[in-house]
Structures are given as C-alpha cells and as structure tokens.
C-alpha atoms as a PDB file:
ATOM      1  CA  UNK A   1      59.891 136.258  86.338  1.00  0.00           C
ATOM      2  CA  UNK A   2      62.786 134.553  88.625  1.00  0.00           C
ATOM      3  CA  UNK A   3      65.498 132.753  86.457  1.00  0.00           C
ATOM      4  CA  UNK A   4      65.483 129.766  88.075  1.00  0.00           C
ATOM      5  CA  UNK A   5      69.474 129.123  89.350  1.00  0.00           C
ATOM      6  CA  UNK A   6      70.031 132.570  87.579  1.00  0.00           C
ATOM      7  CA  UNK A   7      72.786 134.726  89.527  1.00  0.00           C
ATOM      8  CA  UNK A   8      71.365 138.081  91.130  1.00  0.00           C
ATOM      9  CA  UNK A   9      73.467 141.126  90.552  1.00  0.00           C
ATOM     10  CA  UNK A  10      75.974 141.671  93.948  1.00  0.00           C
ATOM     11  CA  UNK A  11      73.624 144.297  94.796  1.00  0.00           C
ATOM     12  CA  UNK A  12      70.495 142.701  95.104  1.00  0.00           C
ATOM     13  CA  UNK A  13      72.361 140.197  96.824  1.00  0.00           C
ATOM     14  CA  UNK A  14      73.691 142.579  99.294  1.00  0.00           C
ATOM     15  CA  UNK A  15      70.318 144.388 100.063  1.00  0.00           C
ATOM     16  CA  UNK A  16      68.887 140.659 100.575  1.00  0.00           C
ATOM     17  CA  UNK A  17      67.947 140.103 104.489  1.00  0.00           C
ATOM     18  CA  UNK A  18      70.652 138.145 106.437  1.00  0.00           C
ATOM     19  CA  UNK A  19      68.184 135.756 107.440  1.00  0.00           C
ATOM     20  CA  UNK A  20      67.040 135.507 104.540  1.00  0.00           C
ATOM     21  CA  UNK A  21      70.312 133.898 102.795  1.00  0.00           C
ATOM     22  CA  UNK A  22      70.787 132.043 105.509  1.00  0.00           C
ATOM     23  CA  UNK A  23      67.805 130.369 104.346  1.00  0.00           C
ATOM     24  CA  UNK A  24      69.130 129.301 101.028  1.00  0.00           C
ATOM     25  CA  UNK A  25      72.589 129.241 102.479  1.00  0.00           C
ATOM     26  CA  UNK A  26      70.337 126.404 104.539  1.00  0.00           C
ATOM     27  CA  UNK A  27      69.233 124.600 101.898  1.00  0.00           C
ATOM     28  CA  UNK A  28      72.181 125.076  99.481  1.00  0.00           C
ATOM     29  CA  UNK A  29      74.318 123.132 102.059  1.00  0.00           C
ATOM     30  CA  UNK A  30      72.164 120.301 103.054  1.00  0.00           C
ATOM     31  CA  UNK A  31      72.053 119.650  99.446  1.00  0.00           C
ATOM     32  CA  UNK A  32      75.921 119.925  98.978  1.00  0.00           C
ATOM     33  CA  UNK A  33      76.403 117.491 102.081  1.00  0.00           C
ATOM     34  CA  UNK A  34      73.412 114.936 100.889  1.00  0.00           C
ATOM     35  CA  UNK A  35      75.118 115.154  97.653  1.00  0.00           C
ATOM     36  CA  UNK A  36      78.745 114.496  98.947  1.00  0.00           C
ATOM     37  CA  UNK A  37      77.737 111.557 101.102  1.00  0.00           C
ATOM     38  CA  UNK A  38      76.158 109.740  98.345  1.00  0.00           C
ATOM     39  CA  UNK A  39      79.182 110.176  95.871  1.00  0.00           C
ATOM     40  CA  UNK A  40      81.179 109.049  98.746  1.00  0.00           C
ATOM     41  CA  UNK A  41      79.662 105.699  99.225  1.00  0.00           C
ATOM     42  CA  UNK A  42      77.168 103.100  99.262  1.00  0.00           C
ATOM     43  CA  UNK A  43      75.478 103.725 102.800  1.00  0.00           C
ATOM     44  CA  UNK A  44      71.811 103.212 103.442  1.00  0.00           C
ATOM     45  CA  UNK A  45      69.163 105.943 103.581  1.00  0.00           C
ATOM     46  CA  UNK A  46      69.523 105.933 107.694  1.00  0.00           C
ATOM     47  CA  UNK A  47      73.029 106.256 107.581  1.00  0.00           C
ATOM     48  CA  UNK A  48      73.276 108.809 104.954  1.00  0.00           C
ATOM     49  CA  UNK A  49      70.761 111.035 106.970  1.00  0.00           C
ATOM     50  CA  UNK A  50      72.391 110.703 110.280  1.00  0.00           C
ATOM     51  CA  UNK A  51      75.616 112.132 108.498  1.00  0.00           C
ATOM     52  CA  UNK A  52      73.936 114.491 106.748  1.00  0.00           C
ATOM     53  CA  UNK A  53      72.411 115.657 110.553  1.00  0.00           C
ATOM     54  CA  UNK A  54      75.718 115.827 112.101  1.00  0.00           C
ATOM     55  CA  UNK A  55      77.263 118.180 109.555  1.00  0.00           C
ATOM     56  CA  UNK A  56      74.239 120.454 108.901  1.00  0.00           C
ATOM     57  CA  UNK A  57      73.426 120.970 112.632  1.00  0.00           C
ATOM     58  CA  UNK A  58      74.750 124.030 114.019  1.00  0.00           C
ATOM     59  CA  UNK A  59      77.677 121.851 115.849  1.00  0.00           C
ATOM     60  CA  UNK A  60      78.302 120.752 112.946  1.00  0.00           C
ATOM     61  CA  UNK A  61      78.636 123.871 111.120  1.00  0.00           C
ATOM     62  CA  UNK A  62      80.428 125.901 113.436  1.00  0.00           C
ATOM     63  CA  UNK A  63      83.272 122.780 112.808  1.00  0.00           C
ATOM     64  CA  UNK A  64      83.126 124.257 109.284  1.00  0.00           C
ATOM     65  CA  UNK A  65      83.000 127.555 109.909  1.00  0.00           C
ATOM     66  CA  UNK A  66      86.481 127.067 112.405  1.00  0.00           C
ATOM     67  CA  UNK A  67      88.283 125.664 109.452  1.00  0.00           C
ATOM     68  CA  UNK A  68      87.418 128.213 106.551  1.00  0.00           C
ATOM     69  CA  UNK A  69      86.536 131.455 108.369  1.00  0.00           C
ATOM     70  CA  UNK A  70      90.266 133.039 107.633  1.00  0.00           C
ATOM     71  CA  UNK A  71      89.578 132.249 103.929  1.00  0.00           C
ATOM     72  CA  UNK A  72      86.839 134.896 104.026  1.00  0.00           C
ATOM     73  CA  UNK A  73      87.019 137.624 101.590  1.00  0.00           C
ATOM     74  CA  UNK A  74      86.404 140.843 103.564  1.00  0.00           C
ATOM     75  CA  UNK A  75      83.183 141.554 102.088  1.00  0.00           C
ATOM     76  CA  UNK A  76      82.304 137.644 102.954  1.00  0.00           C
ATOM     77  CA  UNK A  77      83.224 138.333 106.570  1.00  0.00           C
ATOM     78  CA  UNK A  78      80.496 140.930 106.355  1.00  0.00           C
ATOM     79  CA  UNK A  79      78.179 139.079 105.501  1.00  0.00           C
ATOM     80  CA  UNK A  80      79.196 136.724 108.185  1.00  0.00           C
ATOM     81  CA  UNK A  81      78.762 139.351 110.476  1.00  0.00           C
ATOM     82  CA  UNK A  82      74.926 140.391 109.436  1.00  0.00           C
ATOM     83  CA  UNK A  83      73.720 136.288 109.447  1.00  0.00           C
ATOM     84  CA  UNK A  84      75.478 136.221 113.101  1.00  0.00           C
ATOM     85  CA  UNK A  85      73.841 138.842 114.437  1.00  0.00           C
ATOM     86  CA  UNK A  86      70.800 139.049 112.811  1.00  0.00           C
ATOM     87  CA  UNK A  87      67.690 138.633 114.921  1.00  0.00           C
ATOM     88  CA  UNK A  88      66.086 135.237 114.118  1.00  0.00           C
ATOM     89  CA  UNK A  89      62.816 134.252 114.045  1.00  0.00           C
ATOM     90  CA  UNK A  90      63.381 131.123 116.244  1.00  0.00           C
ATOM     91  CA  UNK A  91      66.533 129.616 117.888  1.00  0.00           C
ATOM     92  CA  UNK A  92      68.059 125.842 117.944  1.00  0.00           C
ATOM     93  CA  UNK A  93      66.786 123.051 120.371  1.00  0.00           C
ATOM     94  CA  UNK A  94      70.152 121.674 120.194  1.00  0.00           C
ATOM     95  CA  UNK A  95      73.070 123.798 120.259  1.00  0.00           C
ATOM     96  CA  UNK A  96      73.643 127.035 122.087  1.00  0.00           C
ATOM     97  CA  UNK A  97      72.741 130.468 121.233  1.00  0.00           C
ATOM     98  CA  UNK A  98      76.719 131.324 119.891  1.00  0.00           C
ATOM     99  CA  UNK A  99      76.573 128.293 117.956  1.00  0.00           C
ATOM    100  CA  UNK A 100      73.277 129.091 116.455  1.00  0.00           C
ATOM    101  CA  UNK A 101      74.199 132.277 115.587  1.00  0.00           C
ATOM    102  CA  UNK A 102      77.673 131.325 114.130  1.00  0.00           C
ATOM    103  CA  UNK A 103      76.300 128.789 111.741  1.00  0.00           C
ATOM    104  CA  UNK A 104      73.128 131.764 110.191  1.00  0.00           C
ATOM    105  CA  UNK A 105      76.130 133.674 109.655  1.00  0.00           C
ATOM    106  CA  UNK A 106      78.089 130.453 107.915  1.00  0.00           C
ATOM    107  CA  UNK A 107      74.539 129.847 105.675  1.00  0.00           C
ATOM    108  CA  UNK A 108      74.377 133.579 105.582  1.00  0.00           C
ATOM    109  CA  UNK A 109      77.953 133.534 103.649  1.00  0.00           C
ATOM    110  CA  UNK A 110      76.517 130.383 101.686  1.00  0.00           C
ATOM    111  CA  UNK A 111      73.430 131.815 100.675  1.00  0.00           C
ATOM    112  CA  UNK A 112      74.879 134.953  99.374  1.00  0.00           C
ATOM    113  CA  UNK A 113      77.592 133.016  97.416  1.00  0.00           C
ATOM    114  CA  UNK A 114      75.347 130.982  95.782  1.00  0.00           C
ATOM    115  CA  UNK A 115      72.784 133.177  94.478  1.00  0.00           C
ATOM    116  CA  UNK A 116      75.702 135.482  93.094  1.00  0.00           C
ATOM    117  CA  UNK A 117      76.477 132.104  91.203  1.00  0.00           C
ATOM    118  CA  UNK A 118      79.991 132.456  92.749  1.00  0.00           C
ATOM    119  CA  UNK A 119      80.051 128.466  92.288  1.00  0.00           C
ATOM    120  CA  UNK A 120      83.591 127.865  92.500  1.00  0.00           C
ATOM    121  CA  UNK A 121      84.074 129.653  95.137  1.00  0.00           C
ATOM    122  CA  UNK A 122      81.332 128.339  97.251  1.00  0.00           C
ATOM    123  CA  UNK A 123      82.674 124.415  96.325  1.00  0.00           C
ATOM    124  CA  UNK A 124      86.868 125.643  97.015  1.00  0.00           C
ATOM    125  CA  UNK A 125      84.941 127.073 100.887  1.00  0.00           C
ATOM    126  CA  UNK A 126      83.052 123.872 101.539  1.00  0.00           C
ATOM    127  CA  UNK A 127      85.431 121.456 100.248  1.00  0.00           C
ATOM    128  CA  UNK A 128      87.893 123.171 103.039  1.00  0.00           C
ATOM    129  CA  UNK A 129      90.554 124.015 101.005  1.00  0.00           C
END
C-alpha cells in the first residue's frame, strides 16, 4: 500500500520515469500556484484561473525556470536534464517545442522534490528565492 503524501526513498525517486515526475511535478505546481493566488487575494474564480494559466503554461514556466535554474543542486540539474529531454507522449498547442521541453524538465525537478518530501526546498525554489 502507497502512503499517501509519504516520501519515497531518493532511489525510487531516481529510477522514477522523467515523464513521469513531470506529471506530479504538473500537478504539484498548479496546486502551489492555485494555492498562492487565493492567499494573495480576493479575485473571482475567472480571474484566479486565468493567473493560474499564465504561470502554469509552459511560457510561464520557463519564466520560472530562468530565475531559479542556477539554484539547482547538481543532482537537481540532472534531473532537469532527463524531464527536458525525455520523449513525451504529446507536445504543447501553445508554446514551442524548447519551451515545452524546458518546463517537463522544471515539473520533472518538481515532481522529484516533492515525492522525496524535500518540502522546504521545493517552497525556497518556487517562492524564487
């Protein structure tokens, strides 16, 4: 049985697909963003999910990605490097293939930080610190 929000050893983490923390890394940051936006003000539903689109889309990330990418550790830059240059499944409507590919690696980097329950250091990365 899966402990649910349990950390996985590094190792697991590290055998884990690219794309496959990008997924959570996915997930993980639309709910950090959603989360942010709300605590930040009073906006209505529309507004709150146009923000949240601008910062989750791969545009959006990559903006993210520019401002924290020398804070990798090296074994985060890894990381970064597999969810870049993974081969995906599908590819983004709206931004171009480099983008696309920078911001798996970005949810790559997410993904694997939070299911190593490296909390604190996934908030000090997307706070842009």
């Amino acid at each position: 049985m899966v402990e649910f929000f349990g950390p996985l050893p590094y190792d697991k983490a590290d055998n884990l697909n690219a794309v496959t923390l990008a997924f959570v890394g996915d997930a993980v940051y639309s709910l950090y963003v959603r989360q942010r936006l709300v605590l930040e003000a009073d906006y209505p539903a529309g507004k709150l999910q146009s923000l949240t689109v601008a910062e989750v889309s791969a545009h959006g990330q990559n903006a993210l990605l520019h401002r924290i990418e020398s804070k990798f550790t090296p074994h985060e830059t890894e990381i970064y490097k597999r969810g870049r240059n993974a081969k995906k499944p599908s590819h983004s409507k709206n931004a171009d293939l480099a983008e696309y590919n920078c911001s798996t690696g970005l949810e790559a980097v997410i993904g694997w930080l939070y299911l190593t329950g490296q909390r604190d250091r996934l908030i000090y990365l997307l706070n842009g610190d």
